[in-house]
Each structure stands twice: as C-alpha cells, then as structure tokens.
C-alpha atoms as a PDB file:
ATOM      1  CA  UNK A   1      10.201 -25.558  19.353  1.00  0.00           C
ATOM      2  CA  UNK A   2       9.280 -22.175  19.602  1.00  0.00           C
ATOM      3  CA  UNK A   3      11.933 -20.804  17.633  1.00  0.00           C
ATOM      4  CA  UNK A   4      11.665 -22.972  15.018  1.00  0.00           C
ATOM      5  CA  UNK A   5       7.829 -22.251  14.766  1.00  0.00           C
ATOM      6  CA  UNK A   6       8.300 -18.794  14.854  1.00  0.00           C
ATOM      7  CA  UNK A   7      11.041 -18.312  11.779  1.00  0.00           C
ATOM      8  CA  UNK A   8       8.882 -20.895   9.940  1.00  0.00           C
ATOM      9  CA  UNK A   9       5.649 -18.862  10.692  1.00  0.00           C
ATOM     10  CA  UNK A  10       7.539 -15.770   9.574  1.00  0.00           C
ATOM     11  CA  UNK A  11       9.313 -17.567   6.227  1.00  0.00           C
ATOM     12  CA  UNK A  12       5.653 -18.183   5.434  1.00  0.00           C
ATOM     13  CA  UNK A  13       4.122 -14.891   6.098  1.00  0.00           C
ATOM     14  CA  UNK A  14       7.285 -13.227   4.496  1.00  0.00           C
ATOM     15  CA  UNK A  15       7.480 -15.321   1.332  1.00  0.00           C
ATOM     16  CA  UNK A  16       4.553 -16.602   0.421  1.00  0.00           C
ATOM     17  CA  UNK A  17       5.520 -19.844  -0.191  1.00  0.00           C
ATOM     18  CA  UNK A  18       8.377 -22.933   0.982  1.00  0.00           C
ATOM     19  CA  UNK A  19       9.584 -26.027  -0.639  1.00  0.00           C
ATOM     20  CA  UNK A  20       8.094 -28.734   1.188  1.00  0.00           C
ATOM     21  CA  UNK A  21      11.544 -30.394   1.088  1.00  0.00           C
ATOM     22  CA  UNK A  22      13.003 -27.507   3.545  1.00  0.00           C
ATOM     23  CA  UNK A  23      13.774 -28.901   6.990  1.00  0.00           C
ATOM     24  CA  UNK A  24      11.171 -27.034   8.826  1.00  0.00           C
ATOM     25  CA  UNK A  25       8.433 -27.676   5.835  1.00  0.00           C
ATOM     26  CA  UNK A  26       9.499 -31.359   6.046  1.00  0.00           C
ATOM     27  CA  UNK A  27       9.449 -30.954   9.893  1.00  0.00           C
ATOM     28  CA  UNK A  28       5.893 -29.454   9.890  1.00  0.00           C
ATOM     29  CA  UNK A  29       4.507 -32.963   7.183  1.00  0.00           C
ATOM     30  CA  UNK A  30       6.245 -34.803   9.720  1.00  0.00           C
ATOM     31  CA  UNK A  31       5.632 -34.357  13.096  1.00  0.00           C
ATOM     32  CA  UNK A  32       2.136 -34.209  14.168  1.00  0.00           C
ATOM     33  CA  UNK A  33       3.106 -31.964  17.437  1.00  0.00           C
ATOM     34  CA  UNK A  34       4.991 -29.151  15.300  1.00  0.00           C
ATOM     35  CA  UNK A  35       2.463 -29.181  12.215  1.00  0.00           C
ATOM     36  CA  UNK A  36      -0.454 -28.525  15.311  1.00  0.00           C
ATOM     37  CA  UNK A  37       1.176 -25.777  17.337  1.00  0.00           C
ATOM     38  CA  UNK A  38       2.373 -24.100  13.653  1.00  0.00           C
ATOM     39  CA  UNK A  39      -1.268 -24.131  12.303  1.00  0.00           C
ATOM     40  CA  UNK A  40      -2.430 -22.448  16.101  1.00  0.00           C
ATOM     41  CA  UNK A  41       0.364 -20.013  15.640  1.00  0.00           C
ATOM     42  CA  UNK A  42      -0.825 -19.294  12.364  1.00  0.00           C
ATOM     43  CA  UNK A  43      -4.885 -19.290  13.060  1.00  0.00           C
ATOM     44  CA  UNK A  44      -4.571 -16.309  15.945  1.00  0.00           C
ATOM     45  CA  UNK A  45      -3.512 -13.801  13.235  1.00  0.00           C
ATOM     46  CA  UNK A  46      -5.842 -15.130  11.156  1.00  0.00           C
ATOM     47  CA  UNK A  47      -4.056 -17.443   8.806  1.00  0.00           C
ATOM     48  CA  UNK A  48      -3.887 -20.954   7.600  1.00  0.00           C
ATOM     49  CA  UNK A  49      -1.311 -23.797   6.143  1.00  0.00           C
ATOM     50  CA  UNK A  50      -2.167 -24.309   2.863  1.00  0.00           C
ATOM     51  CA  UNK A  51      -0.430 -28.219   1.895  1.00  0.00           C
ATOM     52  CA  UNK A  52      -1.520 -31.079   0.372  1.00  0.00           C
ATOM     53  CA  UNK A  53       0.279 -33.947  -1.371  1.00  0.00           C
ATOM     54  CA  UNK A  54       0.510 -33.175  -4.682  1.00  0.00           C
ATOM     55  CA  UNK A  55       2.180 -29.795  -4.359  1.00  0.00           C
ATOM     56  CA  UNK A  56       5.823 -29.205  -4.304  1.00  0.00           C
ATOM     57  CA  UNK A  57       5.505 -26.120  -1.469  1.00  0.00           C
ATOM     58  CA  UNK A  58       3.797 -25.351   1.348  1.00  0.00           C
ATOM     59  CA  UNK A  59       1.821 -21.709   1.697  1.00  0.00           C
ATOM     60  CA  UNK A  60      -0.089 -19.505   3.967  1.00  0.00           C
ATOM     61  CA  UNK A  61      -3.411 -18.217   3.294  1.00  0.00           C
ATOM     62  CA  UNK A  62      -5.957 -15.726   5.018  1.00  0.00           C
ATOM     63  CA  UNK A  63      -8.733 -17.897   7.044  1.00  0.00           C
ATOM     64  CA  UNK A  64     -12.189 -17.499   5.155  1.00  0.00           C
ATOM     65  CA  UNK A  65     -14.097 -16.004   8.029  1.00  0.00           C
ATOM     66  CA  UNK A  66     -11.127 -13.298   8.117  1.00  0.00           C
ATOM     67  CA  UNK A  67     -11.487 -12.369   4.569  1.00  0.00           C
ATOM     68  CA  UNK A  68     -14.404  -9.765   4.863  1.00  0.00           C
ATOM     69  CA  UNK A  69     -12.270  -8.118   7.411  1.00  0.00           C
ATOM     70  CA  UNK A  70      -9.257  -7.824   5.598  1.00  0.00           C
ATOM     71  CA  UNK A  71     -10.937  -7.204   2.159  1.00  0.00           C
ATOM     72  CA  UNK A  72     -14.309  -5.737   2.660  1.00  0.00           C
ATOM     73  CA  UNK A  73     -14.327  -2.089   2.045  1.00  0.00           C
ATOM     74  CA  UNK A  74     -15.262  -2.969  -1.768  1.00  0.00           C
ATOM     75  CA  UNK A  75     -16.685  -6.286  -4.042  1.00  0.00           C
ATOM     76  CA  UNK A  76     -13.448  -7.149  -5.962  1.00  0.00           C
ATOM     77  CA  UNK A  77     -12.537  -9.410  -2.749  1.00  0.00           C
ATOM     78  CA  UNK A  78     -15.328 -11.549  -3.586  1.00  0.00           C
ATOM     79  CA  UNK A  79     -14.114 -13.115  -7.117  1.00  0.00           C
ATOM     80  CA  UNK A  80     -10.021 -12.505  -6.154  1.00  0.00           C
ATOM     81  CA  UNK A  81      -7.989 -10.759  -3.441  1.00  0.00           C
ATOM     82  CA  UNK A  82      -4.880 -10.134  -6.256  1.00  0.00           C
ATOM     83  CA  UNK A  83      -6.858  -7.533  -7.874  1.00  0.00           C
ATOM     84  CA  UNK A  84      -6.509  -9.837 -11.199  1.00  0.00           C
ATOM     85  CA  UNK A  85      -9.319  -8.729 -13.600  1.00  0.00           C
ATOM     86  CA  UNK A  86     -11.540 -10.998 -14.891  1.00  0.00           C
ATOM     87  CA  UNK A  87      -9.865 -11.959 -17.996  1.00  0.00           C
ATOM     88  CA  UNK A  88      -6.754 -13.004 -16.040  1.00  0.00           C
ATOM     89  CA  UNK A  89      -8.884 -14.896 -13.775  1.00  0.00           C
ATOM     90  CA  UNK A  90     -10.480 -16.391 -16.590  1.00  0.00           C
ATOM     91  CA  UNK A  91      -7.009 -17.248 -18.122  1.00  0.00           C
ATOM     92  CA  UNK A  92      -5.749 -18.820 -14.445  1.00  0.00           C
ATOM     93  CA  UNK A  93      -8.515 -21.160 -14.692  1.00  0.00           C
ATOM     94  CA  UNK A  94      -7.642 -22.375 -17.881  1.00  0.00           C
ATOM     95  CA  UNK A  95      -3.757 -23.114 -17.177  1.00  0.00           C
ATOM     96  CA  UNK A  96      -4.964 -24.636 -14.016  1.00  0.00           C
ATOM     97  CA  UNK A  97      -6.988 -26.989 -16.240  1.00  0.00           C
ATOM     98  CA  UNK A  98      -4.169 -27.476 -18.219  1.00  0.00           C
ATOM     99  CA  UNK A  99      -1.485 -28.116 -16.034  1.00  0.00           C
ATOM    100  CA  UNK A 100      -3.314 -29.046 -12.832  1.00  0.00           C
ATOM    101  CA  UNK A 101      -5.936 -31.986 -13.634  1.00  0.00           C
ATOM    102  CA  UNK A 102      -3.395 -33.727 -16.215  1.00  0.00           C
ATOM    103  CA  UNK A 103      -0.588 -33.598 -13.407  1.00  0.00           C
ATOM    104  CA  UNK A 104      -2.667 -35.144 -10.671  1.00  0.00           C
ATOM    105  CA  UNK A 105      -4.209 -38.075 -12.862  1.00  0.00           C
ATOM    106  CA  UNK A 106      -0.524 -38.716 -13.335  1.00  0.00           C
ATOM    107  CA  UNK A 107       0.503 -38.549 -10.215  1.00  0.00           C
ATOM    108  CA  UNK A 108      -2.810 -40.677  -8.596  1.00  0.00           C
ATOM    109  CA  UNK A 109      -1.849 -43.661 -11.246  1.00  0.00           C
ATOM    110  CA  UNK A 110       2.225 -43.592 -10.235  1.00  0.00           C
ATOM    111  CA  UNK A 111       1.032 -43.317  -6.486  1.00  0.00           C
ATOM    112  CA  UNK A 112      -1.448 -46.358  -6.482  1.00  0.00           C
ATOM    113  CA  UNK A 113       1.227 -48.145  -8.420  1.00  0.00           C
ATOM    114  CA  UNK A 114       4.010 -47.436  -6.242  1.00  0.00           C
ATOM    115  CA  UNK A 115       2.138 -48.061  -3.059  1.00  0.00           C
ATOM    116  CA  UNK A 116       1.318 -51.474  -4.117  1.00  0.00           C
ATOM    117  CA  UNK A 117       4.847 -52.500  -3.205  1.00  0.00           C
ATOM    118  CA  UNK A 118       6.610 -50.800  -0.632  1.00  0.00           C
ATOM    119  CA  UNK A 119       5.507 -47.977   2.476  1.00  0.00           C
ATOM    120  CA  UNK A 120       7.522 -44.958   3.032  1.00  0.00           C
ATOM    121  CA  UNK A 121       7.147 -43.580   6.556  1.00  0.00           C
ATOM    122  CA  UNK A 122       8.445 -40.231   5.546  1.00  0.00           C
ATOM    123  CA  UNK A 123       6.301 -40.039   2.723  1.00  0.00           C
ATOM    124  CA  UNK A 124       3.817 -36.991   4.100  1.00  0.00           C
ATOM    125  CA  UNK A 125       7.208 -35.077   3.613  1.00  0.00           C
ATOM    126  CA  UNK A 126       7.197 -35.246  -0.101  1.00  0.00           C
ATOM    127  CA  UNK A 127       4.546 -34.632  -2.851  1.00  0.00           C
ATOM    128  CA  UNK A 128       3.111 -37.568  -5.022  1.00  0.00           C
ATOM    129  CA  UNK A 129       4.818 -38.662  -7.437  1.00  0.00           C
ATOM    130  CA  UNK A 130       6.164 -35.259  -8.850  1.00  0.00           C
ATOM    131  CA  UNK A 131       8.727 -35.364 -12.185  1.00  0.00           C
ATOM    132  CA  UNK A 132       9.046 -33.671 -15.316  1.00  0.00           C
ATOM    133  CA  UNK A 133       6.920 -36.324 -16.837  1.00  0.00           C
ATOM    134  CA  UNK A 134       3.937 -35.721 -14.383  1.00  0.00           C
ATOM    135  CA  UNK A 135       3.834 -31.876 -14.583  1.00  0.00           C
ATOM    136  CA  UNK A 136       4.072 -31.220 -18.756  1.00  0.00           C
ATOM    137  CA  UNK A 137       4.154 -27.610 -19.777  1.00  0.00           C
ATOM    138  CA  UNK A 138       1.640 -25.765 -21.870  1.00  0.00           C
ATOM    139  CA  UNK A 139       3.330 -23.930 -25.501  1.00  0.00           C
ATOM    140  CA  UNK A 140       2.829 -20.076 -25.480  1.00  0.00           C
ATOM    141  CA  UNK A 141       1.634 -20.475 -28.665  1.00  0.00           C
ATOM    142  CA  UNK A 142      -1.086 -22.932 -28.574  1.00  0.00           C
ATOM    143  CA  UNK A 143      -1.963 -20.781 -25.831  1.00  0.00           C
ATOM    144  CA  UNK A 144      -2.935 -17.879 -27.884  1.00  0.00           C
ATOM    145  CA  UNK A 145      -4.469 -19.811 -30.616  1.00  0.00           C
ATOM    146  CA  UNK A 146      -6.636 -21.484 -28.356  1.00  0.00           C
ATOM    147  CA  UNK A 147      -7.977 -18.296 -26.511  1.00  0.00           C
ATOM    148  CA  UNK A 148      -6.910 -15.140 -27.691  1.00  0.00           C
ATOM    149  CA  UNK A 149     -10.307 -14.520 -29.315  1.00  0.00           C
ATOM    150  CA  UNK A 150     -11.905 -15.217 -25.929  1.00  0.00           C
ATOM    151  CA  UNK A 151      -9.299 -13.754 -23.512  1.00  0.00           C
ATOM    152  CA  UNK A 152      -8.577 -10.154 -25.045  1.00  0.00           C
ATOM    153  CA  UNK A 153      -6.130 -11.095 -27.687  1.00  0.00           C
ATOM    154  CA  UNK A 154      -2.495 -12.078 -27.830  1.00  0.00           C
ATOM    155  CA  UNK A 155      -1.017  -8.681 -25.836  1.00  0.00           C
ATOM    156  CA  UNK A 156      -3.565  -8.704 -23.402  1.00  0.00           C
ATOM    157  CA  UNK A 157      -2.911 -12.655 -22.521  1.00  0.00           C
ATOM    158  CA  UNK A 158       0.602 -11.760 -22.787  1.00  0.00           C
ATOM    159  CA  UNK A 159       0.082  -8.979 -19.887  1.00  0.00           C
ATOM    160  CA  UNK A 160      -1.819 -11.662 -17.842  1.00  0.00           C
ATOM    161  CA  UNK A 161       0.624 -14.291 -18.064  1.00  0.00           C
ATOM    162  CA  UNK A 162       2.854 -11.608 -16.691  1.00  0.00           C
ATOM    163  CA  UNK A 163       1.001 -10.939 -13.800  1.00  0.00           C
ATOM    164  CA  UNK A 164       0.149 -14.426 -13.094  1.00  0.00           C
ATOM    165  CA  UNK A 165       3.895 -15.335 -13.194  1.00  0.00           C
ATOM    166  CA  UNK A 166       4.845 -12.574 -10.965  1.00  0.00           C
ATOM    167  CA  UNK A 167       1.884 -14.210  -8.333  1.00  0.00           C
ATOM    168  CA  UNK A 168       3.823 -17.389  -8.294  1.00  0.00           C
ATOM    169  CA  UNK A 169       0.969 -19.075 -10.227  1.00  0.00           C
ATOM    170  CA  UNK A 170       3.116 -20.063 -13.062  1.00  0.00           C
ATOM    171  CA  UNK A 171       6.583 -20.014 -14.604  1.00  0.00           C
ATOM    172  CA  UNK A 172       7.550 -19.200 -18.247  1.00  0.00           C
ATOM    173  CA  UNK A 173      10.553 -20.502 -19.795  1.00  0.00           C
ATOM    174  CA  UNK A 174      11.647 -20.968 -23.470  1.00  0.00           C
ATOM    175  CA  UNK A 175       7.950 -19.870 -24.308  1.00  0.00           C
ATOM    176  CA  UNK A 176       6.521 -22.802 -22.392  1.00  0.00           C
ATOM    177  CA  UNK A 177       4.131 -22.600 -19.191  1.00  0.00           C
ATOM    178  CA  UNK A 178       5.185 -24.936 -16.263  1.00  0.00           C
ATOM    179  CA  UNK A 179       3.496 -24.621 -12.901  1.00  0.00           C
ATOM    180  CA  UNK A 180       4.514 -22.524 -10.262  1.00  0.00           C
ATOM    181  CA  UNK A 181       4.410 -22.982  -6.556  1.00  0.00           C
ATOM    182  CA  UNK A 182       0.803 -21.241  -5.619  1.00  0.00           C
ATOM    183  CA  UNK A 183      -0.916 -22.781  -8.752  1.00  0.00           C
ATOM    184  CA  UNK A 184      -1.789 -26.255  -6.924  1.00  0.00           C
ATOM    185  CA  UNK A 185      -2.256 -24.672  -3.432  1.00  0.00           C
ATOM    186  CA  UNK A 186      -4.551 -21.383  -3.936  1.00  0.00           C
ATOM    187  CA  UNK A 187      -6.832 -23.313  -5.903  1.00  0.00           C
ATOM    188  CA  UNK A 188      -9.063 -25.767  -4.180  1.00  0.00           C
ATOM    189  CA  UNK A 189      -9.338 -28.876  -6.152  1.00  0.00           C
ATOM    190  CA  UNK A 190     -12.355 -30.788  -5.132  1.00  0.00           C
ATOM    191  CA  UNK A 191     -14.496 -27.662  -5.593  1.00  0.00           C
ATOM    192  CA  UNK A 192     -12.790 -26.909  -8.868  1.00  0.00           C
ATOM    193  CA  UNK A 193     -11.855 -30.129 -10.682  1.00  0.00           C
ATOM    194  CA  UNK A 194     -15.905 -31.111 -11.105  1.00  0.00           C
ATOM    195  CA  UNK A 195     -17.068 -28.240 -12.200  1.00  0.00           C
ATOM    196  CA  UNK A 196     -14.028 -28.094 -14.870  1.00  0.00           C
ATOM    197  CA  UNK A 197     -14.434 -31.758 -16.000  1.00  0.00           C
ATOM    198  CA  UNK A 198     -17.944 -31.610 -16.455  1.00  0.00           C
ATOM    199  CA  UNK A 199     -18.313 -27.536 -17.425  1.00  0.00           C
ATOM    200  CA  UNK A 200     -17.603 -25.136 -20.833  1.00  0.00           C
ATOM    201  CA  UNK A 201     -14.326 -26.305 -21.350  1.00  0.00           C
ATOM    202  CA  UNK A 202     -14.242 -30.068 -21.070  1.00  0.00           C
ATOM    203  CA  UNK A 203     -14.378 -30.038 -24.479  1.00  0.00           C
ATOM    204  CA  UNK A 204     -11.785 -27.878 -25.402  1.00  0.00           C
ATOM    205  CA  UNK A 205      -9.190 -29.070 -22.490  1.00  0.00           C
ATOM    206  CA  UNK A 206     -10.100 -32.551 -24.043  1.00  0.00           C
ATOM    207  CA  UNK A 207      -8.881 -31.619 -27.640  1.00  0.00           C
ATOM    208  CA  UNK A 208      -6.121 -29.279 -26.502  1.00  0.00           C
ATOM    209  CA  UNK A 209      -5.148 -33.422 -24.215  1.00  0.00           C
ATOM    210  CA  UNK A 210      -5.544 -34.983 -27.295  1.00  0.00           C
ATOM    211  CA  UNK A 211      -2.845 -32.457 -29.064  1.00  0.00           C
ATOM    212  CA  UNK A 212      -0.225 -32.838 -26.740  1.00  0.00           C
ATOM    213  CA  UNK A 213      -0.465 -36.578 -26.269  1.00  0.00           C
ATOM    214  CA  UNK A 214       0.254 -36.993 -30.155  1.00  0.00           C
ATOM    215  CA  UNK A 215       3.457 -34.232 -29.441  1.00  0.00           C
ATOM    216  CA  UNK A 216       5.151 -36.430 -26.738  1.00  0.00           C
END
C-alpha cells in the first residue's frame, strides 16, 4: 500500500491532475482504506483530494488554512493563486457557467434516470453520466460577441483563453471551448452555482441556453 500511495501522491503533486479511470484513481473512489491513508498522506504537506462525481479527474489542491502561508507575502492570493488578472477571472467564471451548470443538470437527470433501474457497485469509480452530449462546447465566436465589450475585447479574451487553456481549465479545438480537467474541480459548486443562477448573468447565460438549444 505504501508504494502505491506514494507514486499516486506524487502523480498528483507532479501533474496536477489524473483520470479518475486510472487504476490507482479508481483504486482511491474505491476502497475506503486507500482513499483515507492517501488524503492523510496528502493533508501533512498541506494538501487535499479534490474529486467529486461529476468530474472526469481527480486533483490536488493546497488546504485553505495553508493558503496564507504559501501565498501571503502580497493580496493577489486572495481573489486567485494563478496570478490570472481579473478579466481572465472574470472570463473563467463565465465558461464555467457555460459549460459547468448545463453539464451537471444533464448529468443529475441521466443519473436519477439510470438509478431507477439498476445499482453499480463500482460506480464511485466513474463520473455521472459523462458523454459528448452532457458536456456541449461553447463557439469561439459567440464567445466574443457575447463579451468582448465587457472582457477587454477580442485579443485580450483571446490571450485569456490562452492562459486558461494552458491551466487545464479548458480545451480549444476547431474554435470550440470544451471543458478541461481542473474546470469542474477548482471551482466549488455549491458556493458558486447560487450565486450564478440567481446573479448578473442569469440572464445572459439564459439567452446564450436558449441559442444553443435551437443549434442542436
């Protein structure tokens, strides 16, 4: 056990990121014993898992209580620990919205529909309900169109979506944005989600829906 908790502790720390369908990701979901002595491996430097059921990957994050350690010698810690400026912060939100709360309404309906008639005892090993039909991707284009005017204009996005790509937050191919393996992990949901739903851009997220439900 110990040498499998100590090449998966260092695959994490080293990469950022593991598909949760890896043997010792799928080992961690699995058994309870290996998942607790992995997270106490991980909280004595600090660390934690980052999982949950809807993501494809499993991560490692800083604890909360370590972060003024780690980051407090100036204020930009506070809002991000990627030194993303604002704007890109700003933008991050809004492909979260986009990709994010769409996938997981999908993938809450398919999971309450699929549980209704069968039980699969390895099922903390995979994420819920994932597909190319639960996570869509968001066009480059109606991108800019949407927020250029409020996000620095079309070179500056373009920089950000750069950056965010190279984070892992996203992918970009054939000038669509698909989700990449930090994007459902780094950002907490149930803080997030409500404040989203019910916030500045319900409105716009709910016409942008409305657009790409006509497309499909």
């Amino acid at each position: 056990m110990n040498d499998a908790l100590s090449i998966l502790s260092a695959r994490l720390i080293a990469h950022r990121f593991i598909v949760r369908t890896d043997p010792l990701a799928r080992r961690a979901l699995v058994d309870e014993d290996f998942r607790r002595s992995l997270e106490q491996r991980l909280n004595e430097v600090g660390l934690t898992l980052l999982e949950n059921p809807y993501a494809e990957h499993i991560a490692v994050g800083l604890q909360q209580d370590m972060e003024a350690f780690v980051f407090g010698e100036g204020e930009a810690w506070l809002s991000n620990n990627m030194n993303l400026p604002r704007d890109a912060i700003a933008l991050l939100i809004v492909l979260w919205s986009l990709i994010i709360l769409p996938k997981r309404e999908r993938q809450v309906s398919r999971a309450e529909i699929e549980r209704e008639g069968q039980a699969d005892m390895f099922g903390a090993a995979k994420p819920l309900a994932q597909g190319e039909d639960v996570s869509v991707g968001v066009p480059e284009d109606a991108l800019f169109a949407d927020f250029r005017e409020k996000l620095g204009g079309k070179t500056r996005m373009n920089a950000n979506l750069g950056q965010l790509a190279r984070l892992g937050f996203i992918e970009r191919r054939n000038k669509l944005i698909h989700e990449g393996p930090l994007l459902d992990l780094m950002l907490d949901y149930s803080i997030l989600a409500p404040r989203i739903i019910e916030g500045a851009l319900a409105e716009v997220l709910k016409r942008r829906a409305g657009e790409l439900a006509s497309k499909e």
